[in-house]
C-alpha atoms as a PDB file:
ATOM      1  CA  UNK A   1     -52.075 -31.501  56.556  1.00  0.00           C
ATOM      2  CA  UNK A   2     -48.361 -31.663  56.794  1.00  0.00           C
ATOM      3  CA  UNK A   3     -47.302 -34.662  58.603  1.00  0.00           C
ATOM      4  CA  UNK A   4     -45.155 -37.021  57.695  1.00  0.00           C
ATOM      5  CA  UNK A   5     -45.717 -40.725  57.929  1.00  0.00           C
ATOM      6  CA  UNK A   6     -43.606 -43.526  57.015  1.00  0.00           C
ATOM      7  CA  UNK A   7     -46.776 -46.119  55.908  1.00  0.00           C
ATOM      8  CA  UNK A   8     -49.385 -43.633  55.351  1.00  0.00           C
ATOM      9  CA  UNK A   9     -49.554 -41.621  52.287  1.00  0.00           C
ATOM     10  CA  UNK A  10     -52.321 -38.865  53.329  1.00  0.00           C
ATOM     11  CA  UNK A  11     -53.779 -36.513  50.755  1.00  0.00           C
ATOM     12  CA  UNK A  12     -57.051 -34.188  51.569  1.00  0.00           C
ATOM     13  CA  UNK A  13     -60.347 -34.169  50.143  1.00  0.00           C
ATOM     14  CA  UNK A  14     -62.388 -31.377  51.428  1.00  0.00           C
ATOM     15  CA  UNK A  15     -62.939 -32.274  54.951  1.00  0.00           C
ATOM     16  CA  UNK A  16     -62.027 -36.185  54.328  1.00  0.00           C
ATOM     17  CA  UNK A  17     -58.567 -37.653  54.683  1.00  0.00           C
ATOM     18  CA  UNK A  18     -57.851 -39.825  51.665  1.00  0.00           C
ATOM     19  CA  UNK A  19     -55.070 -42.420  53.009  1.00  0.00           C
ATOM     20  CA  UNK A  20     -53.591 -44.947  50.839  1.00  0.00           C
ATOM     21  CA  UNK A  21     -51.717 -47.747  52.883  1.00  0.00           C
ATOM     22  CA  UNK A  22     -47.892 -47.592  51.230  1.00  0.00           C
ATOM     23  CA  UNK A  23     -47.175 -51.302  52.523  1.00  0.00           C
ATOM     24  CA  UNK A  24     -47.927 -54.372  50.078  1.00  0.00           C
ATOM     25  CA  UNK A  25     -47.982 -56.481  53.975  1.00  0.00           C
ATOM     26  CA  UNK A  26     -49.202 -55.380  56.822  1.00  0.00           C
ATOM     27  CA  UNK A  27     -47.553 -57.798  59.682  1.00  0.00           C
ATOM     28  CA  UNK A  28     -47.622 -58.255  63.230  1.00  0.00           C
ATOM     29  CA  UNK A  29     -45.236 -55.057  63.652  1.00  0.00           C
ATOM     30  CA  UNK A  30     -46.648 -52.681  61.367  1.00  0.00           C
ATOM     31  CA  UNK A  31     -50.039 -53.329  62.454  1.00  0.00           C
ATOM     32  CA  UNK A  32     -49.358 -51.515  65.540  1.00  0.00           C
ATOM     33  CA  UNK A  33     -47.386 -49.186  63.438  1.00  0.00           C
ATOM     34  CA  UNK A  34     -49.936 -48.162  61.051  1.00  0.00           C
ATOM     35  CA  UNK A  35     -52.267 -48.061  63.993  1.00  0.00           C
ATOM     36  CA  UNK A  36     -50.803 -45.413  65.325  1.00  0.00           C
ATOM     37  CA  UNK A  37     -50.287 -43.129  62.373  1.00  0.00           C
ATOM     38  CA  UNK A  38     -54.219 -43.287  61.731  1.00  0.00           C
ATOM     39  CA  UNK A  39     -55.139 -42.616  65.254  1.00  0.00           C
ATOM     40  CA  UNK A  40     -52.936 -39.828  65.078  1.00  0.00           C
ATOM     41  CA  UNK A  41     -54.400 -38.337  62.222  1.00  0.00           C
ATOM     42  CA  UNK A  42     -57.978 -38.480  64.204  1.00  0.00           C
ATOM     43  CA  UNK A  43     -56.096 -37.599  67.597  1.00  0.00           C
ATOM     44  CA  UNK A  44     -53.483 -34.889  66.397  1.00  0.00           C
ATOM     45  CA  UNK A  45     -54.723 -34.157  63.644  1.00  0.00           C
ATOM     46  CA  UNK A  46     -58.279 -33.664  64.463  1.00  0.00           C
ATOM     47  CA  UNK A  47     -59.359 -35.687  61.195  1.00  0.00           C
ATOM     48  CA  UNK A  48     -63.046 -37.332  61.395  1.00  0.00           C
ATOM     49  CA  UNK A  49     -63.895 -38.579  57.941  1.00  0.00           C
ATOM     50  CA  UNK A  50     -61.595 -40.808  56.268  1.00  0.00           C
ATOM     51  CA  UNK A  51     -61.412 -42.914  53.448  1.00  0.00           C
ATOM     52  CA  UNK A  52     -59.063 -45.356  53.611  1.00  0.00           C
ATOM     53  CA  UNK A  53     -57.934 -47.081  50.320  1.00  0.00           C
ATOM     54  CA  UNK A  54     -56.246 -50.747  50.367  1.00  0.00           C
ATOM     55  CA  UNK A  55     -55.524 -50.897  47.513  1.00  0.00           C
ATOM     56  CA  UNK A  56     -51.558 -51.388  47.712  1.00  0.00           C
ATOM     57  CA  UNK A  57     -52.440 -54.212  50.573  1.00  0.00           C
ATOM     58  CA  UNK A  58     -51.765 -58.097  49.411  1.00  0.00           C
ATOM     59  CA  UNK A  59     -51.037 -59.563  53.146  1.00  0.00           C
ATOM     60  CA  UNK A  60     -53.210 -57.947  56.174  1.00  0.00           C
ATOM     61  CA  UNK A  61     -52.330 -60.034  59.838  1.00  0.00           C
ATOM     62  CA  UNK A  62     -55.655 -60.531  61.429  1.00  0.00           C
ATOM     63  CA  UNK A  63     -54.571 -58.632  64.068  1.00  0.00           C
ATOM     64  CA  UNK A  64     -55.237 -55.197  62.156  1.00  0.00           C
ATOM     65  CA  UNK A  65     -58.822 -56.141  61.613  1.00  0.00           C
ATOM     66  CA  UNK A  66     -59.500 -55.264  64.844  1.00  0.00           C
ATOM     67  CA  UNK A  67     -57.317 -51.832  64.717  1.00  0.00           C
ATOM     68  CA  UNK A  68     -59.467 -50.747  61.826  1.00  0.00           C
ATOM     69  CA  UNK A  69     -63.027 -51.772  64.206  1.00  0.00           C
ATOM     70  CA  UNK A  70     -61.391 -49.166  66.780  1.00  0.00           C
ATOM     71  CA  UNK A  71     -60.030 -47.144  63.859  1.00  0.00           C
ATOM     72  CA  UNK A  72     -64.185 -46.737  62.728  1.00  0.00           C
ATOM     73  CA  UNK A  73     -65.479 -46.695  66.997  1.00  0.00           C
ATOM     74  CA  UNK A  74     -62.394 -44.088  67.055  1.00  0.00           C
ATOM     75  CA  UNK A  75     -64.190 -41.558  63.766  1.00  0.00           C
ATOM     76  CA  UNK A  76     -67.506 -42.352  65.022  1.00  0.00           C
ATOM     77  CA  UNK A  77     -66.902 -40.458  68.448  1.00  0.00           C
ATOM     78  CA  UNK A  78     -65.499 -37.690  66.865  1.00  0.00           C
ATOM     79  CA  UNK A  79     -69.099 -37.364  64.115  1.00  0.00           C
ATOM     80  CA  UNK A  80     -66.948 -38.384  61.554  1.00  0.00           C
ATOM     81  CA  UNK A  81     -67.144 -41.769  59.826  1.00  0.00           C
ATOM     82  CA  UNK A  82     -64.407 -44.686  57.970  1.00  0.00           C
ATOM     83  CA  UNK A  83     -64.595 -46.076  54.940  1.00  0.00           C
ATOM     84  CA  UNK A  84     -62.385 -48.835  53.706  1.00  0.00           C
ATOM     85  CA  UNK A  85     -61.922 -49.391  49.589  1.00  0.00           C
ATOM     86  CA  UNK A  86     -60.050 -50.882  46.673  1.00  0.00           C
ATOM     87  CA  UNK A  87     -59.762 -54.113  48.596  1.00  0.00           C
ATOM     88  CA  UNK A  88     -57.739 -57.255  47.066  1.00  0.00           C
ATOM     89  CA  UNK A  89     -59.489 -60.110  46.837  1.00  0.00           C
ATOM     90  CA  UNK A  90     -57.281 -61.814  49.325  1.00  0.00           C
ATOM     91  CA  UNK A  91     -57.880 -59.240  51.777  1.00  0.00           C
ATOM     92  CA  UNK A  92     -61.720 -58.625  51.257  1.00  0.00           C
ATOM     93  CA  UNK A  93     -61.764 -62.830  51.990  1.00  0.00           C
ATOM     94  CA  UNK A  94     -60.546 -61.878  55.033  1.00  0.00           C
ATOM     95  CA  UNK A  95     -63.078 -59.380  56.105  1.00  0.00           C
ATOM     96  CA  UNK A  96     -65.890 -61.123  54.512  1.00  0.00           C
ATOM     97  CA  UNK A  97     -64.670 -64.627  56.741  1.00  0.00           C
ATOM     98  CA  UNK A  98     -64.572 -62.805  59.979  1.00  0.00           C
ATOM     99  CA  UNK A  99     -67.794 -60.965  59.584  1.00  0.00           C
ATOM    100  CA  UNK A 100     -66.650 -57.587  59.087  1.00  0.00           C
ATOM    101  CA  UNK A 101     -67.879 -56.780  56.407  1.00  0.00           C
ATOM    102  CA  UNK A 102     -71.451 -56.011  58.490  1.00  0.00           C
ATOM    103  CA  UNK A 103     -69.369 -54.039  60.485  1.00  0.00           C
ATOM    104  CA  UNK A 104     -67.391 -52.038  58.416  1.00  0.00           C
ATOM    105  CA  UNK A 105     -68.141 -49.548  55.142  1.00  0.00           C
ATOM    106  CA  UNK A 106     -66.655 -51.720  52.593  1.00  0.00           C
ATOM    107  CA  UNK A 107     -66.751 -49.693  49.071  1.00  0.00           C
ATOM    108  CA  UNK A 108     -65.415 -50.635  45.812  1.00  0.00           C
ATOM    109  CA  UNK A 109     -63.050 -47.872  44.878  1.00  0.00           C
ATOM    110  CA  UNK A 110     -62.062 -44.757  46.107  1.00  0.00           C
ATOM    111  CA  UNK A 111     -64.901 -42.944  44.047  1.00  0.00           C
ATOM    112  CA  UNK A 112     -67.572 -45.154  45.510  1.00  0.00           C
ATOM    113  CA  UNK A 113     -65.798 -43.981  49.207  1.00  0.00           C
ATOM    114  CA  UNK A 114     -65.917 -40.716  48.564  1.00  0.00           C
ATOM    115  CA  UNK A 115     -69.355 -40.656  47.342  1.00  0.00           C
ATOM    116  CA  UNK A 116     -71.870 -38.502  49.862  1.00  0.00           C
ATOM    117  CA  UNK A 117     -69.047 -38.730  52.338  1.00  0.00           C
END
C-alpha cells in the first residue's frame, strides 16, 4: 500500500493493515479526519483486517468512539475484522466507561492484535 496519509502511519502485515494513530489528541476536527483516512483504507484500499494501535493517543473526543463502532460494522461487512491495542490508560477509561469495551476487540499490544488475526 502506497498511500499517503497525514494522521495515519500504515504499514502491512500479511493481509492485515497495521495503523498506528500519529496524533498524541484526537479532537473534534481530526476525528472526522482520521475517520476518513481509515474508511478509505477499507473503501479504496480494499483493506478488511486491521489492527489499529493507540498507542501514540493521550486525548480521544468521545466523538471518535463511535467512528471506530462504524470503523469495526465497516471491516465486518467486508469478512474482515478491527482490533484496537496499546491503549493509554486514559483512553482505555474511556472505552471501558462507555461500554465499549464489550463491543470492541480491545488487545494489549500490537502482538496480542496480531495474534490469529
Amino acid at each position: 500500500m502506497c498511500a499517503q496519509f497525514l494522521h495515519l502511519d500504515v504499514s502491512q502485515n500479511n493481509d492485515i493493515a497495521v495503523v498506528r494513530i500519529k496524533d498524541k489528541s484526537i479532537d473534534a476536527i481530526s476525528t472526522q479526519e482520521v475517520a476518513d483516512e481509515l474508511f478509505s483504507l477499507v473503501k479504496e484500499h480494499g483493506v478488511n483486517k486491521i489492527v489499529l494501535n493507540l498507542g501514540n493517543v493521550e486525548f480521544l473526543q468521545s466523538m471518535a468512539l463511535g467512528r471506530f463502532v462504524a470503523l469495526k460494522e465497516l471491516t465486518s461487512g467486508a469478512n474482515g475484522e478491527l482490533r484496537l491495542c496499546n491503549l493509554r490508560p486514559t483512553v482505555a477509561e474511556l472505552f471501558e466507561i462507555t461500554g465499549l469495551t464489550e463491543v470492541l476487540d480491545i488487545r494489549h499490544d500490537q502482538d496480542a492484535a496480531l495474534e490469529g488475526l
